[in-house]
C-alpha atoms as a PDB file:
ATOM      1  CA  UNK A   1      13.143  24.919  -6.476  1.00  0.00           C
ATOM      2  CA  UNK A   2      16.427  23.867  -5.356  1.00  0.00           C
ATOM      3  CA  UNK A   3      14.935  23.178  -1.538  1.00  0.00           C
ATOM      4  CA  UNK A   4      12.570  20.404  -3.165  1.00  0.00           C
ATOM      5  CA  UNK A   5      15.110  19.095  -5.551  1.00  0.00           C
ATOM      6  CA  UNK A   6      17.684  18.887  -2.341  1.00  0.00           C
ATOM      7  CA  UNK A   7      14.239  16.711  -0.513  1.00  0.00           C
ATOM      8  CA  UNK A   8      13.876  14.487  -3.336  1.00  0.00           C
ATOM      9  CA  UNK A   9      16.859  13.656  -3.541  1.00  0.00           C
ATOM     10  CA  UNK A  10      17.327  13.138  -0.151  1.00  0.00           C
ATOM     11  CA  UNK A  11      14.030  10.957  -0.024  1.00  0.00           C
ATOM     12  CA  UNK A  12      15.610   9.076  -2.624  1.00  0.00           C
ATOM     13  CA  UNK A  13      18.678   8.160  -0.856  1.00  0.00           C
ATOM     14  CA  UNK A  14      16.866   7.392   2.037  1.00  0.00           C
ATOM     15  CA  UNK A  15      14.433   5.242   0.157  1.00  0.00           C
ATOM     16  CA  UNK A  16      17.996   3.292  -1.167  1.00  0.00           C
ATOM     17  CA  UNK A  17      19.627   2.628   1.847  1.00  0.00           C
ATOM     18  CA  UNK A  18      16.548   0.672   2.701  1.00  0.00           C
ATOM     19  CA  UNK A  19      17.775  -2.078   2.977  1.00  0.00           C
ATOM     20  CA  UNK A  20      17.114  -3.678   7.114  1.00  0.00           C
ATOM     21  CA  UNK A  21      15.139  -6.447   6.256  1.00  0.00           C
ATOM     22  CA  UNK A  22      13.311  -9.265   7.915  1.00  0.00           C
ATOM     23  CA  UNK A  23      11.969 -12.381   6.188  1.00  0.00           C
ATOM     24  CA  UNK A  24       8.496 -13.124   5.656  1.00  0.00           C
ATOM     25  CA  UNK A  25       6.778 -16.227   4.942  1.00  0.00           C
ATOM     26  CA  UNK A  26       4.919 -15.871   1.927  1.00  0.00           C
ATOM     27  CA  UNK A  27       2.861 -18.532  -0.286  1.00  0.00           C
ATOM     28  CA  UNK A  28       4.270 -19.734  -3.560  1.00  0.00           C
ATOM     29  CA  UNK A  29       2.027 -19.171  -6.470  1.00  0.00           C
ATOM     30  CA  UNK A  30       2.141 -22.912  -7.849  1.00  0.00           C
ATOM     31  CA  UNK A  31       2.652 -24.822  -5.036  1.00  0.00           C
ATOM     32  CA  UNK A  32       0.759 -25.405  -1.637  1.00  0.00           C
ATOM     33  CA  UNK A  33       4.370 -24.684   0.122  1.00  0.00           C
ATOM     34  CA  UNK A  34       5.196 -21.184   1.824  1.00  0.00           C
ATOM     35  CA  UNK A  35       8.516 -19.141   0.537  1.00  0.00           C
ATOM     36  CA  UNK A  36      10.946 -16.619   3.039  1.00  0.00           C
ATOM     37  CA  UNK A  37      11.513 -13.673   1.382  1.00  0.00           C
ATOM     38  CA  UNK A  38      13.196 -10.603   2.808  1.00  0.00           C
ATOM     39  CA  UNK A  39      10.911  -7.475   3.303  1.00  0.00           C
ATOM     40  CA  UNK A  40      12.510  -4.146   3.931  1.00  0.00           C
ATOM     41  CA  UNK A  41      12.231  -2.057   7.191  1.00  0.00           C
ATOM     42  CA  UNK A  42       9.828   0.332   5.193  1.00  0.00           C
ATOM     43  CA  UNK A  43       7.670  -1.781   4.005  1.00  0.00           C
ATOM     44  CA  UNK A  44       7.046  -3.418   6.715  1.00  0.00           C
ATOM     45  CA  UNK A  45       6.145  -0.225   8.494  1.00  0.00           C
ATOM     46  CA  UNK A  46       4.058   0.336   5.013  1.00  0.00           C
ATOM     47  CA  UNK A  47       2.221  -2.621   4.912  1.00  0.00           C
ATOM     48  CA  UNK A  48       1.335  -2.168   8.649  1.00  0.00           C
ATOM     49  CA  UNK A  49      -0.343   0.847   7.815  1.00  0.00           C
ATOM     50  CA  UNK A  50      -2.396  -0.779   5.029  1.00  0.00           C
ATOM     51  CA  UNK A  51      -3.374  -3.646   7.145  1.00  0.00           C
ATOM     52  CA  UNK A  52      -4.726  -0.593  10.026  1.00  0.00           C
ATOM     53  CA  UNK A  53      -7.044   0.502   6.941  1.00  0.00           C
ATOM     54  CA  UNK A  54      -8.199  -2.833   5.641  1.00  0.00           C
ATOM     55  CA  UNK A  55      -9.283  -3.334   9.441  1.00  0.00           C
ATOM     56  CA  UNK A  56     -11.379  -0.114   9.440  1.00  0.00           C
ATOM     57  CA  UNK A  57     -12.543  -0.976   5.902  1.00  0.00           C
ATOM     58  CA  UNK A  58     -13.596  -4.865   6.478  1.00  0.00           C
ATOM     59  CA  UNK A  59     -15.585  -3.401   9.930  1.00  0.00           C
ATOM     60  CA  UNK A  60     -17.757  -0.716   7.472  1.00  0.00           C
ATOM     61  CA  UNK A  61     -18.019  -2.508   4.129  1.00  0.00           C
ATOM     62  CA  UNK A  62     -19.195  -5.839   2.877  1.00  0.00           C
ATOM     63  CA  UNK A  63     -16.326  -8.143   1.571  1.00  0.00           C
ATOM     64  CA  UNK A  64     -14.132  -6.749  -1.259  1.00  0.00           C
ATOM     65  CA  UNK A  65     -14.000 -10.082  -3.186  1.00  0.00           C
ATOM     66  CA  UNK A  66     -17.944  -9.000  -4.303  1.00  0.00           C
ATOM     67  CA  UNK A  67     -16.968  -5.364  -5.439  1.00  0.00           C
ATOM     68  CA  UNK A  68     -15.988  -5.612  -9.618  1.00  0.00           C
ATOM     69  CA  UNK A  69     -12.530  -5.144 -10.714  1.00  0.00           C
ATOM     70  CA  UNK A  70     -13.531  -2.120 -12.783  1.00  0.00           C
ATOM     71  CA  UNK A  71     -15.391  -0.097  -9.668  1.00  0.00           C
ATOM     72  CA  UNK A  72     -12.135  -0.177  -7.900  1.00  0.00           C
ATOM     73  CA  UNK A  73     -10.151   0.507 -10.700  1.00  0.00           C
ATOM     74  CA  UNK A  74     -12.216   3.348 -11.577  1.00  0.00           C
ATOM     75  CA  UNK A  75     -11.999   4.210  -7.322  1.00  0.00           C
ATOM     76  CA  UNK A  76      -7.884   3.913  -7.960  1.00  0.00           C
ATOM     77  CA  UNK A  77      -8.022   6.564 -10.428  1.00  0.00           C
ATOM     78  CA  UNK A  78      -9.294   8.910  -8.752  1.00  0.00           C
ATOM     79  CA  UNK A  79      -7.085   8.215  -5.697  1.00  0.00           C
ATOM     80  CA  UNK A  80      -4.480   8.531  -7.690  1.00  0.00           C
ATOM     81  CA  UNK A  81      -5.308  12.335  -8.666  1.00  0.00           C
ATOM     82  CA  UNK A  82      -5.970  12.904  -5.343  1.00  0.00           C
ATOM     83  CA  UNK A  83      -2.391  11.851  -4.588  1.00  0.00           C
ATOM     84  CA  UNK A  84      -0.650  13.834  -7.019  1.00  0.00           C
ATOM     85  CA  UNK A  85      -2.262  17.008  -5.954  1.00  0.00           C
ATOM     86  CA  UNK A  86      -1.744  15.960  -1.812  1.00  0.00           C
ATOM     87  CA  UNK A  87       2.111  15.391  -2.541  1.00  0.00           C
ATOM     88  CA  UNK A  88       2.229  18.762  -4.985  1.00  0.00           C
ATOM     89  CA  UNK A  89       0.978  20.454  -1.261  1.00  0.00           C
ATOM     90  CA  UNK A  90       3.222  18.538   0.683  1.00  0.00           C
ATOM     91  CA  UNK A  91       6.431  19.391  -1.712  1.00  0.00           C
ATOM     92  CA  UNK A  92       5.755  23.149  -0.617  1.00  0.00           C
ATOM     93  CA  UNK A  93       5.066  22.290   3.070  1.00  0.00           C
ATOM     94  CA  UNK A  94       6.835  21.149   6.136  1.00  0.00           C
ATOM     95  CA  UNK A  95       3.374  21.031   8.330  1.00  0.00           C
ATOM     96  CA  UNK A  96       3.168  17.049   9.664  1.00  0.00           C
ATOM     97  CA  UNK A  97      -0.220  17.333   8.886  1.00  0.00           C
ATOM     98  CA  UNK A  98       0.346  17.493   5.000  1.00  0.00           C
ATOM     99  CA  UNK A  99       2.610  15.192   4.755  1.00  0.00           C
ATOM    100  CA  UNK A 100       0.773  12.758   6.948  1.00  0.00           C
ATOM    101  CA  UNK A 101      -2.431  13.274   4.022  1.00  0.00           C
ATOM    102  CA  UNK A 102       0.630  11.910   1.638  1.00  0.00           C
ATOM    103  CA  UNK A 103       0.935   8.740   3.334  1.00  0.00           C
ATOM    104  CA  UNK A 104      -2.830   7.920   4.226  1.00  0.00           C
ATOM    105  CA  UNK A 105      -3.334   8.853   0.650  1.00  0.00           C
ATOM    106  CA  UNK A 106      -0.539   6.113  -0.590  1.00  0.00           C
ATOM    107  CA  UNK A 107      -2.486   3.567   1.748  1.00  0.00           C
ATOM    108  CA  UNK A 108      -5.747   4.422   0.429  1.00  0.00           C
ATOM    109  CA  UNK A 109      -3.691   3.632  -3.257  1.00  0.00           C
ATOM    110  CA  UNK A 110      -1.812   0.785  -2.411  1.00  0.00           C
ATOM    111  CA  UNK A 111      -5.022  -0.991  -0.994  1.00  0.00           C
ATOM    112  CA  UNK A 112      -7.034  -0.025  -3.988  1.00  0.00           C
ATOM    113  CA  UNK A 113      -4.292  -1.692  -5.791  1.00  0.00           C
ATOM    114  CA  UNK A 114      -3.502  -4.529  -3.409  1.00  0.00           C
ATOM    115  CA  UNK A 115      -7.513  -5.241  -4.093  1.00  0.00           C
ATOM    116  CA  UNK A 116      -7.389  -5.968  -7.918  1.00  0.00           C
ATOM    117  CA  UNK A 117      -4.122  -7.793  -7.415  1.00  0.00           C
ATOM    118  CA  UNK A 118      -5.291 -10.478  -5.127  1.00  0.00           C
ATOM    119  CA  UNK A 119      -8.912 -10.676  -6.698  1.00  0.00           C
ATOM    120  CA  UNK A 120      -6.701 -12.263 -10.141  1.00  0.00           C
ATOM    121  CA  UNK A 121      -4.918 -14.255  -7.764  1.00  0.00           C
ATOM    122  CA  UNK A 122      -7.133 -17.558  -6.966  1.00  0.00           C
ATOM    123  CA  UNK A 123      -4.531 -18.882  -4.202  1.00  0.00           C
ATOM    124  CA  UNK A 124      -5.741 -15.517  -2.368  1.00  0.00           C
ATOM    125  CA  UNK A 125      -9.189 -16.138  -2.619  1.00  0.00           C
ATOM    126  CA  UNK A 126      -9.561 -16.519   1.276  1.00  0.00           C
ATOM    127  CA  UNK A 127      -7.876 -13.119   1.837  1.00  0.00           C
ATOM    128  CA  UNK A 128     -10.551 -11.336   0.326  1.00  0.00           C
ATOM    129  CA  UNK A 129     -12.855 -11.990   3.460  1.00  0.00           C
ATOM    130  CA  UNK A 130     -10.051 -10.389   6.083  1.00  0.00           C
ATOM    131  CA  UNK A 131      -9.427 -14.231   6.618  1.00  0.00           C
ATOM    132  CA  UNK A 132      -5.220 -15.340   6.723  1.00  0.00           C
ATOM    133  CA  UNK A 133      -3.249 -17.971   5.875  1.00  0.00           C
ATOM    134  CA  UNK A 134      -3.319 -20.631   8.324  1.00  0.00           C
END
């Protein structure tokens, strides 16, 4: 017990001195004009990951934007579960593998998540076709 205390609190301190950032152009909700903001080292290594599902996921499904809100929500559910139980495995093992199910797990979350978010976001409406900002 005191081995996965000593880990989270060691992934917690980690997770604080996040803080090498680079700025990112992002667009502003009310305007037409873009907005730097500063995105940290891990999320940017995060967010890369996402972007390697959505590729896989835009190839094998139809567009997201036609899926309903609830059917994903009801998807993020259970991929939450499935989370909790993978990280649970991973608290009592050092095998890669393991923790490597953690983090595709988180991606399969955060996209879940990242897909309800931007369908209530009409400035995003293009991104739900794989399409970017130009």
């Amino acid at each position: 017990m005191r081995a996965m205390k000593r880990d989270i609190k060691y992934t917690v301190e980690k997770i604080n001195t996040d803080r090498k950032t680079t700025l990112v152009s992002i667009p502003s909700m009310n305007t037409k004009k873009n907005r730097a903001i500063p995105v940290r080292e891990s999320l940017s290594w995060f967010s890369g990951k996402m972007e390697e599902e959505l590729q896989v996921f835009d190839r094998s499904m139809s567009a997201w934007e036609t899926e309903f809100a609830l059917a994903i929500l009801d998807d993020l559910s259970e991929q939450v579960i499935e989370l909790h139980s993978k990280f649970i495995m991973a608290m009592r093992s050092t095998q890669p593998k393991i923790q490597n199910a953690v983090i595709n797990q988180c991606v399969q979350v955060a996209n879940l998540a990242h897909m309800v978010a931007s369908s209530q976001n009409p400035i995003l409406s293009h991104c739900r076709n794989g399409k970017s900002i130009d």
